[in-house]
ModelCIF file with pLDDT and N, C-alpha, C, O atoms, coordinates in Angstrom:
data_MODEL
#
_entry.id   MODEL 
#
_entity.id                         1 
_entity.type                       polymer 
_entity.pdbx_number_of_molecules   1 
#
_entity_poly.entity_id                      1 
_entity_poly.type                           'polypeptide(L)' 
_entity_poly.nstd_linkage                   no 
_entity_poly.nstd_monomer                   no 
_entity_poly.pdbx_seq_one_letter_code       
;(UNK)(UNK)(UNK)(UNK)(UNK)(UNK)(UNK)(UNK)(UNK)(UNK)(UNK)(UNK)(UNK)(UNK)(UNK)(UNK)
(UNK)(UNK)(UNK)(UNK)(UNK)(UNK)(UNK)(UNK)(UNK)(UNK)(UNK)(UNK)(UNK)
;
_entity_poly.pdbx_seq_one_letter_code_can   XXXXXXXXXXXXXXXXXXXXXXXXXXXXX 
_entity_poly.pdbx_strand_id                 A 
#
loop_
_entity_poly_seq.entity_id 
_entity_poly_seq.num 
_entity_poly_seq.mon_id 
_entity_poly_seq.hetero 
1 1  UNK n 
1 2  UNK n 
1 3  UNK n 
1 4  UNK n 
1 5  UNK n 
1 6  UNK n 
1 7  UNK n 
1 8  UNK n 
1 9  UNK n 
1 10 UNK n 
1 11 UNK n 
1 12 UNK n 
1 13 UNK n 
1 14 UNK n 
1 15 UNK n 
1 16 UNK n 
1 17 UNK n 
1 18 UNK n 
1 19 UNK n 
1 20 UNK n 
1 21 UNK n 
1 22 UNK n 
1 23 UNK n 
1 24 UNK n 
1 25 UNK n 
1 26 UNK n 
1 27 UNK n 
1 28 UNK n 
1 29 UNK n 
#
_struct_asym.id          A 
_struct_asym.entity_id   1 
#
loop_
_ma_qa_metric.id 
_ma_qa_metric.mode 
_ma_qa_metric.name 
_ma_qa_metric.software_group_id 
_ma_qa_metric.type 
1 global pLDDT . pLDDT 
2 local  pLDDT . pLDDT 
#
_ma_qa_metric_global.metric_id      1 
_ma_qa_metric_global.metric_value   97.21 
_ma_qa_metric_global.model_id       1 
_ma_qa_metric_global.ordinal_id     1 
#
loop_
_ma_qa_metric_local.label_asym_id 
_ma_qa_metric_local.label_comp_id 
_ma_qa_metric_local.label_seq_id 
_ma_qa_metric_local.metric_id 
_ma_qa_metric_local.metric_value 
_ma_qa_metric_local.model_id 
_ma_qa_metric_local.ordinal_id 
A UNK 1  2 94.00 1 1  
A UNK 2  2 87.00 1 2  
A UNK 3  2 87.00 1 3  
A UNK 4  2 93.00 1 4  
A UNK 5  2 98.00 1 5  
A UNK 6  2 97.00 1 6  
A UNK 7  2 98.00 1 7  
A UNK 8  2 98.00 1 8  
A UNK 9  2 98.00 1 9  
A UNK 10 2 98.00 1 10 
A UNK 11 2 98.00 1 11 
A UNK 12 2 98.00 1 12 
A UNK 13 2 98.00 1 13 
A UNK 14 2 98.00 1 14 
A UNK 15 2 98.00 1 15 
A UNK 16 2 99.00 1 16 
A UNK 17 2 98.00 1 17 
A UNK 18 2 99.00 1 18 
A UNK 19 2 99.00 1 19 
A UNK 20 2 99.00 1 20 
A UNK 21 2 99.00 1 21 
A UNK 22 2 99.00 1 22 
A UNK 23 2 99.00 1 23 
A UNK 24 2 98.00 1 24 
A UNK 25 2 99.00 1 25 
A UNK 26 2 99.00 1 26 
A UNK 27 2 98.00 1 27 
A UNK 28 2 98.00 1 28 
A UNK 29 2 98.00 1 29 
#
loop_
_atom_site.group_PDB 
_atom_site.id 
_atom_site.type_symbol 
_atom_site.label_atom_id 
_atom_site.label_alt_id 
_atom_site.label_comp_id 
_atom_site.label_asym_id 
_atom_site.label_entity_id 
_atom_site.label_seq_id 
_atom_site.pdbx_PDB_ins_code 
_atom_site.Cartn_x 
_atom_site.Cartn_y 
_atom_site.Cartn_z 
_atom_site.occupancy 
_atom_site.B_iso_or_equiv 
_atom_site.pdbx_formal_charge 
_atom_site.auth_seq_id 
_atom_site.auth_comp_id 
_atom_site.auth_asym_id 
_atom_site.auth_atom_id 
_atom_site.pdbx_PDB_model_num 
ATOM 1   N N  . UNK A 1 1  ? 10.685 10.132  -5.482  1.00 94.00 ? 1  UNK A N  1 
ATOM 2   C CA . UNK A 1 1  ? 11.785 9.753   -6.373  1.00 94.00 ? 1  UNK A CA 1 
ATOM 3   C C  . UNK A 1 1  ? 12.060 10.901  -7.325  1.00 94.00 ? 1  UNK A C  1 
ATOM 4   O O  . UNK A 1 1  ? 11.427 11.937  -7.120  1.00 94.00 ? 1  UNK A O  1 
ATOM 5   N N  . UNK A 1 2  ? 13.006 10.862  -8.443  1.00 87.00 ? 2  UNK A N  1 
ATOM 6   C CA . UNK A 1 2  ? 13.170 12.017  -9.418  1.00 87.00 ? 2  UNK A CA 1 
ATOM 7   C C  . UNK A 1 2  ? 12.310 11.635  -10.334 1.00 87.00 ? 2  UNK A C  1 
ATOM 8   O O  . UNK A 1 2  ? 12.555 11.907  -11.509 1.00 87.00 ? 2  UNK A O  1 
ATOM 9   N N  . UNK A 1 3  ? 11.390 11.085  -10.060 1.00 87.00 ? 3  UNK A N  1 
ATOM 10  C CA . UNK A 1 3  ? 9.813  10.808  -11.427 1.00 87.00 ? 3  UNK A CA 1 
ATOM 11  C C  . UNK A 1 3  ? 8.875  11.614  -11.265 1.00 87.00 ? 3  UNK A C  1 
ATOM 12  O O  . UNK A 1 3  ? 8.635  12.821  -11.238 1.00 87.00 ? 3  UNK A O  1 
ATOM 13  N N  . UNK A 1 4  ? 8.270  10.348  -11.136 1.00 93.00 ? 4  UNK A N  1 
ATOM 14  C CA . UNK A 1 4  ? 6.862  10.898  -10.736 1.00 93.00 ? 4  UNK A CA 1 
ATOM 15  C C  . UNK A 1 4  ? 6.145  10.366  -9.832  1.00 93.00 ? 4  UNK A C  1 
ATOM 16  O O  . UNK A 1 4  ? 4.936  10.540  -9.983  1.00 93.00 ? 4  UNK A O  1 
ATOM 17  N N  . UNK A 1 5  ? 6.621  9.491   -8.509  1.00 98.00 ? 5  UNK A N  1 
ATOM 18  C CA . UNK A 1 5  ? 6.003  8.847   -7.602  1.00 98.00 ? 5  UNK A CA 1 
ATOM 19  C C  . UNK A 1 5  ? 5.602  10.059  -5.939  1.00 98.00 ? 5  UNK A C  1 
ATOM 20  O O  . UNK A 1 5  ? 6.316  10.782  -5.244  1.00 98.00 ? 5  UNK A O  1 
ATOM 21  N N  . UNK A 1 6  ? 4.537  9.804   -5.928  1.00 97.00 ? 6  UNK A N  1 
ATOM 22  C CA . UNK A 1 6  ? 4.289  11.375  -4.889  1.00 97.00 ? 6  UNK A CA 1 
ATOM 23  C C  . UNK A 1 6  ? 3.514  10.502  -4.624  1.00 97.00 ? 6  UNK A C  1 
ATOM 24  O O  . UNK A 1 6  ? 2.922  9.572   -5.173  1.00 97.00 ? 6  UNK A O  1 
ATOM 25  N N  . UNK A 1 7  ? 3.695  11.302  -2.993  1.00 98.00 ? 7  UNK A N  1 
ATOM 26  C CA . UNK A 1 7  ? 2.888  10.655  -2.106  1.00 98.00 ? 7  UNK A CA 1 
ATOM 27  C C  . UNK A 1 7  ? 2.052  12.069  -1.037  1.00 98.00 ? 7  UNK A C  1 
ATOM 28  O O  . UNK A 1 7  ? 2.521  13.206  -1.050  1.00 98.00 ? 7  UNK A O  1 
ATOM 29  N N  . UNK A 1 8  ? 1.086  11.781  -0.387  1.00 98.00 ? 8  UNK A N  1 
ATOM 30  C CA . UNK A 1 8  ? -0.075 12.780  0.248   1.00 98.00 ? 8  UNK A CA 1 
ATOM 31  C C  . UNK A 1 8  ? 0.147  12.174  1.877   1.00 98.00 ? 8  UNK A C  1 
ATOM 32  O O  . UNK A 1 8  ? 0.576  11.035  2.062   1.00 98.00 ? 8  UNK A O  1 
ATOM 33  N N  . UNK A 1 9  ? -0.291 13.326  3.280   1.00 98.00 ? 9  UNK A N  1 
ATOM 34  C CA . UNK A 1 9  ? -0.215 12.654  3.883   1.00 98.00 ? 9  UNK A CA 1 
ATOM 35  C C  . UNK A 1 9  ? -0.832 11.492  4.890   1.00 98.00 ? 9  UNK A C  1 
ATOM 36  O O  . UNK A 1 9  ? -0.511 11.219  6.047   1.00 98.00 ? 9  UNK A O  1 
ATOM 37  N N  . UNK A 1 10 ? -1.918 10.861  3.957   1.00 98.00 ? 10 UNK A N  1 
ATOM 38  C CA . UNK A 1 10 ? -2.335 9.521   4.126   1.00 98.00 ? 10 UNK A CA 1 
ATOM 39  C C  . UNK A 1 10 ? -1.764 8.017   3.216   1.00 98.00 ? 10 UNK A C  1 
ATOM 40  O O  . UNK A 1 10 ? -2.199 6.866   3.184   1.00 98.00 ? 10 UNK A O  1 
ATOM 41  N N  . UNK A 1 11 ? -0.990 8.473   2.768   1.00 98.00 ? 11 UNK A N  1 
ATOM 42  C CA . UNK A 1 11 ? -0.286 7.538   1.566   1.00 98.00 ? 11 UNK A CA 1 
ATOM 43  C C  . UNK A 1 11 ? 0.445  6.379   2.225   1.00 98.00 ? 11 UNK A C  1 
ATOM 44  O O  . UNK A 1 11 ? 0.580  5.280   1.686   1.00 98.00 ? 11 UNK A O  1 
ATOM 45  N N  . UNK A 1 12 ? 0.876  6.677   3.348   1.00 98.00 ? 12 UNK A N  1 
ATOM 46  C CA . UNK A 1 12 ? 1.894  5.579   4.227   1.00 98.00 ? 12 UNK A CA 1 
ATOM 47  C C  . UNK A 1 12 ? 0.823  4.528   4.904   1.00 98.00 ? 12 UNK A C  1 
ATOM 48  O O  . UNK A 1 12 ? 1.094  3.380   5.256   1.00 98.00 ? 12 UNK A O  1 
ATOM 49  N N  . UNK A 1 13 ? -0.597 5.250   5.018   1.00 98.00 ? 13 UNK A N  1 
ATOM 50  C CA . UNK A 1 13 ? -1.711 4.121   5.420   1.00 98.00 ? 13 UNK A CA 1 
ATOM 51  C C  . UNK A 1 13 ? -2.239 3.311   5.011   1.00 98.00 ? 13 UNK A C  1 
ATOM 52  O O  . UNK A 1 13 ? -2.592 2.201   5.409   1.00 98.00 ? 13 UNK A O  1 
ATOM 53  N N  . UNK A 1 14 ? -2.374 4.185   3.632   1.00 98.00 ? 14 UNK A N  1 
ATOM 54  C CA . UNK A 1 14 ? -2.517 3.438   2.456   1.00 98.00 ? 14 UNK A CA 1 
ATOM 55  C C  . UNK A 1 14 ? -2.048 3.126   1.838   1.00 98.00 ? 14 UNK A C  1 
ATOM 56  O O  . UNK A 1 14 ? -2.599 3.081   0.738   1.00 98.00 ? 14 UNK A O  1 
ATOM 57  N N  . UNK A 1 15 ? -0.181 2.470   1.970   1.00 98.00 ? 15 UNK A N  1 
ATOM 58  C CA . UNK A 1 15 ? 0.321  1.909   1.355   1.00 98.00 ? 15 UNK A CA 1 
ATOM 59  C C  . UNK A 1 15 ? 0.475  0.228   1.774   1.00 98.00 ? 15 UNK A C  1 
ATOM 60  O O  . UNK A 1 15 ? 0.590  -0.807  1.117   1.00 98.00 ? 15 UNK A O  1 
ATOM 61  N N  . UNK A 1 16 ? 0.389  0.680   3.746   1.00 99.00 ? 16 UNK A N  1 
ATOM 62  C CA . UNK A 1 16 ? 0.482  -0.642  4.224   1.00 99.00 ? 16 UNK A CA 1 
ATOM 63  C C  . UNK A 1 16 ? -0.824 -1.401  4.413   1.00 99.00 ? 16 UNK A C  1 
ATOM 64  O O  . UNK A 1 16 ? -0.737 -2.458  5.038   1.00 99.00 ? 16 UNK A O  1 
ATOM 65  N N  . UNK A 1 17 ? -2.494 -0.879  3.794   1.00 98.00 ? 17 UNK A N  1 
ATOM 66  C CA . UNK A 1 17 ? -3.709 -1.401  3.808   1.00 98.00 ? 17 UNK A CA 1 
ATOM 67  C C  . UNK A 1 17 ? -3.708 -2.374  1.987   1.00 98.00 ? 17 UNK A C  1 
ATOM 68  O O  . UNK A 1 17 ? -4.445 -3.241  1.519   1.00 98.00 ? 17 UNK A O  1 
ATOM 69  N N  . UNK A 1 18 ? -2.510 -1.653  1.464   1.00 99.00 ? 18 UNK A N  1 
ATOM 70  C CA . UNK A 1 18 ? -2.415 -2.329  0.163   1.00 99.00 ? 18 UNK A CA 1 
ATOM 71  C C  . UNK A 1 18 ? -1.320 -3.622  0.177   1.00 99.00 ? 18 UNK A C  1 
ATOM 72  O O  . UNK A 1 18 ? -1.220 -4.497  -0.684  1.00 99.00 ? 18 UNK A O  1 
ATOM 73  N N  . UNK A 1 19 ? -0.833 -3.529  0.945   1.00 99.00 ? 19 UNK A N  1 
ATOM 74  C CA . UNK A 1 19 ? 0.230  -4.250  1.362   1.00 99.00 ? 19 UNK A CA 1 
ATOM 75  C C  . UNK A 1 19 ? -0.431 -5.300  2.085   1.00 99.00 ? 19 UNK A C  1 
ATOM 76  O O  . UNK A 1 19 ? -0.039 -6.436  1.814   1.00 99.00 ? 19 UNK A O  1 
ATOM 77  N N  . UNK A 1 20 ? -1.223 -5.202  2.831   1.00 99.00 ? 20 UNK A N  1 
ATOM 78  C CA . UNK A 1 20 ? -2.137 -5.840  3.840   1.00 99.00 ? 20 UNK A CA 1 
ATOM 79  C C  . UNK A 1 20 ? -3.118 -6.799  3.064   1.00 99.00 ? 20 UNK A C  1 
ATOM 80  O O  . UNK A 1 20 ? -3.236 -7.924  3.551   1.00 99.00 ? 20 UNK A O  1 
ATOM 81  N N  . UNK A 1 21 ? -3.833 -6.515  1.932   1.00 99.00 ? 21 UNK A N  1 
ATOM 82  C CA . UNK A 1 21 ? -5.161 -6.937  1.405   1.00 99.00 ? 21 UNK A CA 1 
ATOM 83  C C  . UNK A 1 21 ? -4.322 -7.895  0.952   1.00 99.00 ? 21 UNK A C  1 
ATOM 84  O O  . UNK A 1 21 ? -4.746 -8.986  1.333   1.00 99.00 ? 21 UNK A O  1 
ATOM 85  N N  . UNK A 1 22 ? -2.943 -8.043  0.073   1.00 99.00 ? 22 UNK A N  1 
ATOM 86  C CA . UNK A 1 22 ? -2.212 -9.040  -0.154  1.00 99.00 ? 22 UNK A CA 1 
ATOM 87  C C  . UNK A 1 22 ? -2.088 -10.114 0.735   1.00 99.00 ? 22 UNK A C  1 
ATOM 88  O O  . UNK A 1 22 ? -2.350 -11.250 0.340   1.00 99.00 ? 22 UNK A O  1 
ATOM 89  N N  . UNK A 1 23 ? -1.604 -9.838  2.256   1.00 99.00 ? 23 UNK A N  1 
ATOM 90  C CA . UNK A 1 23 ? -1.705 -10.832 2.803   1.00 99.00 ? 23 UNK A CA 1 
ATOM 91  C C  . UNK A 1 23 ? -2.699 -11.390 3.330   1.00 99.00 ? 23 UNK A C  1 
ATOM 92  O O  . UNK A 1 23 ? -2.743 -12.593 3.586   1.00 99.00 ? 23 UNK A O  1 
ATOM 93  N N  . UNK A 1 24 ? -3.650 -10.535 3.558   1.00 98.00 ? 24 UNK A N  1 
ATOM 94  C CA . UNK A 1 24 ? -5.515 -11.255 3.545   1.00 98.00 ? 24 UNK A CA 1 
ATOM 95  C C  . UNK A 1 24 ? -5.768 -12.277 2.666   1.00 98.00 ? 24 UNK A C  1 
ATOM 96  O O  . UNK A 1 24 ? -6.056 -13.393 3.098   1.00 98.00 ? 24 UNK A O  1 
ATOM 97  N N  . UNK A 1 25 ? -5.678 -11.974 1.101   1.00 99.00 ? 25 UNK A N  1 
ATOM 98  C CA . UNK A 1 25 ? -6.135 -12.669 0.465   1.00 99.00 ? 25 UNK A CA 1 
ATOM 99  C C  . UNK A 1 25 ? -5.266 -13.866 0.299   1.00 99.00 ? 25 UNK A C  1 
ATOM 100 O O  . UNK A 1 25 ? -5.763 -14.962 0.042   1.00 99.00 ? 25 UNK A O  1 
ATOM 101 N N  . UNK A 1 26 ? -3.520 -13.627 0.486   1.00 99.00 ? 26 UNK A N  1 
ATOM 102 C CA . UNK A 1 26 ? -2.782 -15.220 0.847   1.00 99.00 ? 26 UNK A CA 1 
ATOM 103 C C  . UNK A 1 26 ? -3.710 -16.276 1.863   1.00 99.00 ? 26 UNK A C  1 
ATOM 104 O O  . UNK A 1 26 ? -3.982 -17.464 1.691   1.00 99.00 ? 26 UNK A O  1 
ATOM 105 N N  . UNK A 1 27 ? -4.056 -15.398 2.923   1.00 98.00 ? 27 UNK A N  1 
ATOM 106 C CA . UNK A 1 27 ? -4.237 -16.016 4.553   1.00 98.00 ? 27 UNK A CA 1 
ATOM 107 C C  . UNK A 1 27 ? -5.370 -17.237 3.402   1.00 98.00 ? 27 UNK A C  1 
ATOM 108 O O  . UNK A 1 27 ? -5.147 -18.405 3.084   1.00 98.00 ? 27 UNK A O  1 
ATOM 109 N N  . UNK A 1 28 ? -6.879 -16.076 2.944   1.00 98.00 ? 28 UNK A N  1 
ATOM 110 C CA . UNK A 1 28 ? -8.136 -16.761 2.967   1.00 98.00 ? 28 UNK A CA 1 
ATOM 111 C C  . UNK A 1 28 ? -7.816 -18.184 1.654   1.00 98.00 ? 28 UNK A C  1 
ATOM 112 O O  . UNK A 1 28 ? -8.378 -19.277 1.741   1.00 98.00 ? 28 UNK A O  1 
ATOM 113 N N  . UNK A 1 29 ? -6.895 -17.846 0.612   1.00 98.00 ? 29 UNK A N  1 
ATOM 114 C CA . UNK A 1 29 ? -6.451 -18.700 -0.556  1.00 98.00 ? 29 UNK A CA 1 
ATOM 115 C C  . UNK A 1 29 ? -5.716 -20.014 0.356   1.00 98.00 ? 29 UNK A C  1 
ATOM 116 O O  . UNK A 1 29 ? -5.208 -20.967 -0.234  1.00 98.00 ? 29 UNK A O  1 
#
């Protein structure tokens, strides 16, 4: 973005393993 959001190139893996733990923890709740 024109901020400050930067990303590395493992960031897209670890965006959808963060994305993911969300729906883990919906599934187990």
């Amino acid at each position: 973005d024109e901020g400050d959001t930067h990303a590395c190139p493992e960031s897209f893996t670890v965006a959808l393993l963060a994305a993911g733990a969300v729906i883990g923890a919906i599934d187990v709740v």
